[in-house]
PDB file of N, CA and C in Angstrom:
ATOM      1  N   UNK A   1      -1.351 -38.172  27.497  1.00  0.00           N
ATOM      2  CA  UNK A   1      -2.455 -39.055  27.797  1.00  0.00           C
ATOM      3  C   UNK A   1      -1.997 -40.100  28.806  1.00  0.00           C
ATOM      4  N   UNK A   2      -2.542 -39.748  29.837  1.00  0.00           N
ATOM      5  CA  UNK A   2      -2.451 -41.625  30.958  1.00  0.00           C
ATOM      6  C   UNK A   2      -3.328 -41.932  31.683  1.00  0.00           C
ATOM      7  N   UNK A   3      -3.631 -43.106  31.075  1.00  0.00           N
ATOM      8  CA  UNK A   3      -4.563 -43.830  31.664  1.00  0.00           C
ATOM      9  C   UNK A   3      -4.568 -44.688  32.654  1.00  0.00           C
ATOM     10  N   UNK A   4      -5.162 -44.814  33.588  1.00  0.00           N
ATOM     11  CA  UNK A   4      -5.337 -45.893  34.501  1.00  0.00           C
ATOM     12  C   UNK A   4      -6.010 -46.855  34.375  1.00  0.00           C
ATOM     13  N   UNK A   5      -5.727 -48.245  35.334  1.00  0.00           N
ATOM     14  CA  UNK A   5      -7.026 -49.227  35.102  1.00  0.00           C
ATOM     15  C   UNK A   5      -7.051 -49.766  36.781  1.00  0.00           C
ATOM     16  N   UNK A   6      -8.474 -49.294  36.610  1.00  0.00           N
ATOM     17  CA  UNK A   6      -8.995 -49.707  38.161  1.00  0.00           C
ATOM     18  C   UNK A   6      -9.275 -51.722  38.033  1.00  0.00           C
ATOM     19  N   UNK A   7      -9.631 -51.817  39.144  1.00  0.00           N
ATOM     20  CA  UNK A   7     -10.393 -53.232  39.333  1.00  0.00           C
ATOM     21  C   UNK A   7     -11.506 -53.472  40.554  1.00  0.00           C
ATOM     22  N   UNK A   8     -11.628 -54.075  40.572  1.00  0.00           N
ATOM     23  CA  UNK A   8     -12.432 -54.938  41.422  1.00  0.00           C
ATOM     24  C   UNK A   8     -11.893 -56.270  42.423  1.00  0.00           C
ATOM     25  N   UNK A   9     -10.768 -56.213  42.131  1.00  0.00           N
ATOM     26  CA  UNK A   9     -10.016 -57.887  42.921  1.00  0.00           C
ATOM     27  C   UNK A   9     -10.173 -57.968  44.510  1.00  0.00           C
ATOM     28  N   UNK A  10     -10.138 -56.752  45.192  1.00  0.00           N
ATOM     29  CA  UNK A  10     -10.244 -56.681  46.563  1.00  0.00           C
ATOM     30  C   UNK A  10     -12.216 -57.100  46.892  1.00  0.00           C
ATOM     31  N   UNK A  11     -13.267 -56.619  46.053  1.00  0.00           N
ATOM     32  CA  UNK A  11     -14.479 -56.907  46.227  1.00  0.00           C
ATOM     33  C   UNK A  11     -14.786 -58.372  46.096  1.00  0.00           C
ATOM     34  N   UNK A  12     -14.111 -58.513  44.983  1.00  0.00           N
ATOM     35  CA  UNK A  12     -13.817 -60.767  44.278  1.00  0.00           C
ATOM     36  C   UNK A  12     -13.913 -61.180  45.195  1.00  0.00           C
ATOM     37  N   UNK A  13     -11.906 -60.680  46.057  1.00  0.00           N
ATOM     38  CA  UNK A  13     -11.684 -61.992  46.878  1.00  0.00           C
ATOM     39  C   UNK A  13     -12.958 -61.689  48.557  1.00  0.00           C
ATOM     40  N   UNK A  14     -13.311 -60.617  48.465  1.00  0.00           N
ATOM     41  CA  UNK A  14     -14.400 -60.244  49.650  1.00  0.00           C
ATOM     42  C   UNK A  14     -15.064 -61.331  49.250  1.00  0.00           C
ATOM     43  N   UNK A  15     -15.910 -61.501  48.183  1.00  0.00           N
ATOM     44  CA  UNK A  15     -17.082 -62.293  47.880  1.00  0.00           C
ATOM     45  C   UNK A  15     -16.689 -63.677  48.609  1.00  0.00           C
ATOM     46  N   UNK A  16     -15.676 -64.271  47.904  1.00  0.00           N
ATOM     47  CA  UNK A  16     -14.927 -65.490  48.037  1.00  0.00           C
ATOM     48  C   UNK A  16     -14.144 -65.970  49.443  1.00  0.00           C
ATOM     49  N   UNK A  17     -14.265 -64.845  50.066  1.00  0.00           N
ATOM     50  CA  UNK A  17     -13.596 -65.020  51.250  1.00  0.00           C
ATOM     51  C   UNK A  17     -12.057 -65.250  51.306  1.00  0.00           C
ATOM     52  N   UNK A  18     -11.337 -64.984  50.622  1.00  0.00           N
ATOM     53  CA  UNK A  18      -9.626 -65.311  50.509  1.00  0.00           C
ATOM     54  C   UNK A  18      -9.367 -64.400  50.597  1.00  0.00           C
ATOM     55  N   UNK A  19      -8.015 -64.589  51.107  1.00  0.00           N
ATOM     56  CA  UNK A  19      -6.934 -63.320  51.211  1.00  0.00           C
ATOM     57  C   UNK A  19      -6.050 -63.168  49.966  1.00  0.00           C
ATOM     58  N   UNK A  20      -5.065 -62.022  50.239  1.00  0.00           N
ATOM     59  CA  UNK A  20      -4.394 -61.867  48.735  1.00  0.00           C
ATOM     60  C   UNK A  20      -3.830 -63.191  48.513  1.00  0.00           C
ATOM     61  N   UNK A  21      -2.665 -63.579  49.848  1.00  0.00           N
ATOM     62  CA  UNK A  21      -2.201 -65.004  49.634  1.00  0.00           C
ATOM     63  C   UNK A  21      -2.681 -65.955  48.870  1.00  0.00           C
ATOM     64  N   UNK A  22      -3.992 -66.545  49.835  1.00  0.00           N
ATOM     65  CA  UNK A  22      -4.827 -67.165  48.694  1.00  0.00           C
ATOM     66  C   UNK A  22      -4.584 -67.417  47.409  1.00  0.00           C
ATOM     67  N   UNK A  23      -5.186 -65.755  47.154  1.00  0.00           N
ATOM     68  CA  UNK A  23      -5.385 -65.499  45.655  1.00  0.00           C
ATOM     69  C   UNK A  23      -4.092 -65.720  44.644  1.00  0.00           C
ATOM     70  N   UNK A  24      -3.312 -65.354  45.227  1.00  0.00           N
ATOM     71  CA  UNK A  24      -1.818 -65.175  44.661  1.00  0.00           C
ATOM     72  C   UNK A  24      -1.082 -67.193  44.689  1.00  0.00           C
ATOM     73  N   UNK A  25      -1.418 -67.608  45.845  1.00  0.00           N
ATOM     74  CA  UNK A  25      -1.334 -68.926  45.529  1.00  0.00           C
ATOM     75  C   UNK A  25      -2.197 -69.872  44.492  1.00  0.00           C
ATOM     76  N   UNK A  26      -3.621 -69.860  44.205  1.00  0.00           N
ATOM     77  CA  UNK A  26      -3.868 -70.088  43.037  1.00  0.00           C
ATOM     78  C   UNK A  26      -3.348 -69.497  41.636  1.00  0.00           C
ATOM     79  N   UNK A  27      -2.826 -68.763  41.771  1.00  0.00           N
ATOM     80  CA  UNK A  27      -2.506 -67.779  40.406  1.00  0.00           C
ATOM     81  C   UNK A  27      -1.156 -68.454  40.008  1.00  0.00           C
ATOM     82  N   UNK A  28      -0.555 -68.685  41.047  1.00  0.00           N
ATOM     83  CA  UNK A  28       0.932 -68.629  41.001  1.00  0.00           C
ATOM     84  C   UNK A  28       1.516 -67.705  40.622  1.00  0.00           C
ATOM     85  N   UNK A  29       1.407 -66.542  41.516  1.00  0.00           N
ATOM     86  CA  UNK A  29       2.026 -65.280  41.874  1.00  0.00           C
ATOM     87  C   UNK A  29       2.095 -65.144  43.218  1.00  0.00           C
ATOM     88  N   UNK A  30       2.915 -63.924  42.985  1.00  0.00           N
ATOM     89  CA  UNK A  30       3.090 -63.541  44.846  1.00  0.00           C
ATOM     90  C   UNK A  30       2.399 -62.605  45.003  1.00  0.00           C
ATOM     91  N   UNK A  31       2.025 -62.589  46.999  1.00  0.00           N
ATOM     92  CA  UNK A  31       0.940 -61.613  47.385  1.00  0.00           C
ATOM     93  C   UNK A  31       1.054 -60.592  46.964  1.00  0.00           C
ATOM     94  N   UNK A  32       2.253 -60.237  46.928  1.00  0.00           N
ATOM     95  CA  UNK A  32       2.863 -58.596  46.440  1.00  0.00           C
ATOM     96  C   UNK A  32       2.264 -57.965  45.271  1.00  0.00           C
ATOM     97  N   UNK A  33       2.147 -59.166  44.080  1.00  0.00           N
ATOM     98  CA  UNK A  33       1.608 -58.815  42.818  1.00  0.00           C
ATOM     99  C   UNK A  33       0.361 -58.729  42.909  1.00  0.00           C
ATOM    100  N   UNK A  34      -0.520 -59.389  43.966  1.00  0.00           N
ATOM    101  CA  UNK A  34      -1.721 -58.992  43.864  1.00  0.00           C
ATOM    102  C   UNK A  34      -2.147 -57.727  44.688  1.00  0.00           C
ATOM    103  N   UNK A  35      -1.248 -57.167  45.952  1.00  0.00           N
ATOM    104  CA  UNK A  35      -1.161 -56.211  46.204  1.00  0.00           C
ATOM    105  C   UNK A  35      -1.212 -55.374  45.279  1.00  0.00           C
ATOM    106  N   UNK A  36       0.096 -55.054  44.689  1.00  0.00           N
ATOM    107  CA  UNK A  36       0.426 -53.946  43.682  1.00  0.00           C
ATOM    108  C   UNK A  36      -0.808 -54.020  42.821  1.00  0.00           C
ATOM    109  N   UNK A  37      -1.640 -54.657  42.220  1.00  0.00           N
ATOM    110  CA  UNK A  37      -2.189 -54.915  41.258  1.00  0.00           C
ATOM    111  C   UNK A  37      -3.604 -53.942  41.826  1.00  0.00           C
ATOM    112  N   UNK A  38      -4.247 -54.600  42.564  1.00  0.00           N
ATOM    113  CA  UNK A  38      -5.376 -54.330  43.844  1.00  0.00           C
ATOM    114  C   UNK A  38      -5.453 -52.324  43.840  1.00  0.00           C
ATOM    115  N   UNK A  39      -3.822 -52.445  44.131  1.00  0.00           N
ATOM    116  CA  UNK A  39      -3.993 -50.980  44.778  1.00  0.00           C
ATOM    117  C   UNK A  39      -3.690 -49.874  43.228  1.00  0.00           C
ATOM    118  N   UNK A  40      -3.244 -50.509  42.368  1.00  0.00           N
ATOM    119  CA  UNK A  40      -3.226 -49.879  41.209  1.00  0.00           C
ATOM    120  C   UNK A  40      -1.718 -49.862  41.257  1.00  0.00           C
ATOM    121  N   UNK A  41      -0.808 -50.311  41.798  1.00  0.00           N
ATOM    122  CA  UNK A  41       0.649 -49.733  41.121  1.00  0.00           C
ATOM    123  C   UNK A  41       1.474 -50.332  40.176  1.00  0.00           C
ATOM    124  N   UNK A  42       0.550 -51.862  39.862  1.00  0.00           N
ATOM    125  CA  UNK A  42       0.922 -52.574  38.813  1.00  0.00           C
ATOM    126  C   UNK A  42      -0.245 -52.746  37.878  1.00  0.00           C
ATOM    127  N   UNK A  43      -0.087 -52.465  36.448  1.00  0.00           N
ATOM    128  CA  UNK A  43      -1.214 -53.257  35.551  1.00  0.00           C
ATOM    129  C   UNK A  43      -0.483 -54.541  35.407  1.00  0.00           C
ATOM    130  N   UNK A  44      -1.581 -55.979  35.332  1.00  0.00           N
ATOM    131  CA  UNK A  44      -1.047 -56.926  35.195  1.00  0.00           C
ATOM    132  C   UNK A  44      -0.869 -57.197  33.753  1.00  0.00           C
ATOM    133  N   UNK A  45      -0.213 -58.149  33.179  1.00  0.00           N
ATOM    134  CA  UNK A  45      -0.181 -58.688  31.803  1.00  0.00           C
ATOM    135  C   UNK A  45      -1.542 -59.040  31.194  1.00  0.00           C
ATOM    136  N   UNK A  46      -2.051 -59.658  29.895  1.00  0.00           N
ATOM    137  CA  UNK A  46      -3.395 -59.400  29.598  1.00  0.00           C
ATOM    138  C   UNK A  46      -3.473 -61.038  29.831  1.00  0.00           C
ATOM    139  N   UNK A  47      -2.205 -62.037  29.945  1.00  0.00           N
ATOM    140  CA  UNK A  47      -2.854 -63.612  30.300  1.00  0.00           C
ATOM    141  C   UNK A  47      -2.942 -63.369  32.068  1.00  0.00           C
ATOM    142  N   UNK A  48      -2.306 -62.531  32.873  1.00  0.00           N
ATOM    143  CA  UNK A  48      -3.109 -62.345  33.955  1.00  0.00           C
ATOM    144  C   UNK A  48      -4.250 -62.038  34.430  1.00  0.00           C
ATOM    145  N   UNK A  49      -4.480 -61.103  33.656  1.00  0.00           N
ATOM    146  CA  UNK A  49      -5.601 -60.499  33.788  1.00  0.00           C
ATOM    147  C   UNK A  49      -6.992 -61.568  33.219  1.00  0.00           C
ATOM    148  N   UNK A  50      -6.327 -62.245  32.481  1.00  0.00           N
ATOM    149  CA  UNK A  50      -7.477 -63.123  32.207  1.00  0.00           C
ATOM    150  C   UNK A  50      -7.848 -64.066  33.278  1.00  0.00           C
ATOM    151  N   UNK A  51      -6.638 -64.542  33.682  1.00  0.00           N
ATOM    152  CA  UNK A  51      -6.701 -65.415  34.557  1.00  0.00           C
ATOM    153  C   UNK A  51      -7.503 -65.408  35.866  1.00  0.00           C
ATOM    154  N   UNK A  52      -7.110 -63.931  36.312  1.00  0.00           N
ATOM    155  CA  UNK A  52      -7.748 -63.403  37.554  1.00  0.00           C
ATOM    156  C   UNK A  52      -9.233 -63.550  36.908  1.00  0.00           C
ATOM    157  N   UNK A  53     -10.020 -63.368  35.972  1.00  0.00           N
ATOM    158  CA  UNK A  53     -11.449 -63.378  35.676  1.00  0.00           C
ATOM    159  C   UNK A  53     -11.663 -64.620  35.364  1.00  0.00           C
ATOM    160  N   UNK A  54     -10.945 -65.412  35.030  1.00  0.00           N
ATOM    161  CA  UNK A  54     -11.492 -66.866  34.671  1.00  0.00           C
ATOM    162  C   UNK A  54     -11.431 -67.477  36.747  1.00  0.00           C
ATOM    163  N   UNK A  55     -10.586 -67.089  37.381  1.00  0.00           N
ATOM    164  CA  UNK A  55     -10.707 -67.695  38.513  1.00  0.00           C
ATOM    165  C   UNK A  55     -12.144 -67.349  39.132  1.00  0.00           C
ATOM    166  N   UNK A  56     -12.486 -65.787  39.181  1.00  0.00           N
ATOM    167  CA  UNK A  56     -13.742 -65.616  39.978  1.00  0.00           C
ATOM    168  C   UNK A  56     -14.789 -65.859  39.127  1.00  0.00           C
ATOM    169  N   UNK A  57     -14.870 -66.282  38.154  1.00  0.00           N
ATOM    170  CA  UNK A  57     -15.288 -66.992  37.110  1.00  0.00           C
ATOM    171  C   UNK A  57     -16.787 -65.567  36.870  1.00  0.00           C
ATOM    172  N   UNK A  58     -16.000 -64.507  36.380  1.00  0.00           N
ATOM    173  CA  UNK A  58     -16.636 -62.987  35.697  1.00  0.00           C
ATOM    174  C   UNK A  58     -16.099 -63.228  34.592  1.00  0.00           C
ATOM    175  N   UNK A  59     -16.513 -61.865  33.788  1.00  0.00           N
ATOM    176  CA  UNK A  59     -15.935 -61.230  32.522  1.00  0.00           C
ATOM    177  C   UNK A  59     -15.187 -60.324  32.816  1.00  0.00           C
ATOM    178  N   UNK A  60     -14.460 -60.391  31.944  1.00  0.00           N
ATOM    179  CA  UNK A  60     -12.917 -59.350  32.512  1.00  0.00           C
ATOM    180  C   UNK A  60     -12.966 -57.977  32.881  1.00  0.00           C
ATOM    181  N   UNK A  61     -14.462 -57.541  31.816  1.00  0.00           N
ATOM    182  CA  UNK A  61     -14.564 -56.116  32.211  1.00  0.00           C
ATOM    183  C   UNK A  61     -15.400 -55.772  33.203  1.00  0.00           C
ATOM    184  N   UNK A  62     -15.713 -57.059  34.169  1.00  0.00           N
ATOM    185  CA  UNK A  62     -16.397 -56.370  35.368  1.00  0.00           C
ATOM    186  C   UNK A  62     -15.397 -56.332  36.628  1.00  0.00           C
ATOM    187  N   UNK A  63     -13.847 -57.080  35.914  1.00  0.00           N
ATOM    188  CA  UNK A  63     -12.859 -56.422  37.105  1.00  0.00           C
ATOM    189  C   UNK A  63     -12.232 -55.583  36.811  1.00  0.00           C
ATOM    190  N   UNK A  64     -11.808 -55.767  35.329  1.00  0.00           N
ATOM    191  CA  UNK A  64     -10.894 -53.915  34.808  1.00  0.00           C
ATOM    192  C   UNK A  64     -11.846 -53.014  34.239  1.00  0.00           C
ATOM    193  N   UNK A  65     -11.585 -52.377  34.739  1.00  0.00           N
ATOM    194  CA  UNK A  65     -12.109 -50.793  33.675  1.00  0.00           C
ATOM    195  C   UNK A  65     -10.808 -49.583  33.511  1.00  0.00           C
ATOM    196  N   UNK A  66     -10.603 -49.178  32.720  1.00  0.00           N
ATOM    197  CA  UNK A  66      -9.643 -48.429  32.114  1.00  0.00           C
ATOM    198  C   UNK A  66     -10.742 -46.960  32.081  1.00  0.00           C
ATOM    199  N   UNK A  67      -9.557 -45.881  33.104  1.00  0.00           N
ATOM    200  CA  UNK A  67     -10.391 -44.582  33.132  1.00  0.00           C
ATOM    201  C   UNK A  67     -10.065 -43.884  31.645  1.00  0.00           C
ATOM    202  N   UNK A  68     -10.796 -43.662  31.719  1.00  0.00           N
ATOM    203  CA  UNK A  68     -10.986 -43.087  30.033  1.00  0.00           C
ATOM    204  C   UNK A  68      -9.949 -41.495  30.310  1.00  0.00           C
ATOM    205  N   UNK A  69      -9.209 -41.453  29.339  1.00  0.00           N
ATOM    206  CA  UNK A  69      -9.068 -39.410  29.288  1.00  0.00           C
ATOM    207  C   UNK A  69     -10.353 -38.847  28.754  1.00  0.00           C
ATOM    208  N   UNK A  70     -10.273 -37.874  29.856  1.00  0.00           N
ATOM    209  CA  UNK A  70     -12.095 -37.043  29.128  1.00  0.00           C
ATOM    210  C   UNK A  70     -11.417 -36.067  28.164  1.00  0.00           C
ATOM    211  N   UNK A  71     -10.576 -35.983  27.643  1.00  0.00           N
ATOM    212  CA  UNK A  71      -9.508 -35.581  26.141  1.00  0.00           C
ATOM    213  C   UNK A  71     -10.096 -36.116  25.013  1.00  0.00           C
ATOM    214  N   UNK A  72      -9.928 -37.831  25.330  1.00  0.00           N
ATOM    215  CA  UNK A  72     -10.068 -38.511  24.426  1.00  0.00           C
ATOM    216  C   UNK A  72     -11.274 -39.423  23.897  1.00  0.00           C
ATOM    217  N   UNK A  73     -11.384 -39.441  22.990  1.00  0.00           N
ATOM    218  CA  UNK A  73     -12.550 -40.249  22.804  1.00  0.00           C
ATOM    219  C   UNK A  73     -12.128 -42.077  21.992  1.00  0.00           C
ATOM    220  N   UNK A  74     -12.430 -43.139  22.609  1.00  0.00           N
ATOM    221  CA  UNK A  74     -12.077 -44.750  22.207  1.00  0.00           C
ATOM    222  C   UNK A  74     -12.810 -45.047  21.184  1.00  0.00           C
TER     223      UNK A  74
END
């Protein structure tokens, strides 16, 4: 079983107009992590992940979604 988790952070910071920098400078992270994160090669921690939704000020699950296994049922 492996799952992925997509996002939404590249559409956010569209809305908002910032770059990863930006984003990664409010966070206090580096661009890299929001790179990796963005493009899927990092899942972030779950107080990141909060964080990133409390900044664009959403609910968390309209930036993560976790692809389901069509195996499995949640």
């Amino acid at each position: 079983m492996v799952n992925k988790m997509h996002n939404t952070i590249r559409v956010e910071r569209a809305k908002k107009k910032i770059t990863q920098a930006e984003l990664a400078e409010k966070l206090s992270v580096s661009r890299q992590t929001i790179h990796s994160i963005e493009t899927g090669k990092f899942v972030p921690s779950t107080v990141l992940a909060l964080r990133i939704a409390r900044y664009f000020d959403v609910d968390f699950n309209e930036i993560f979604q976790l692809e389901e296994d069509e195996t499995e049922n949640i």
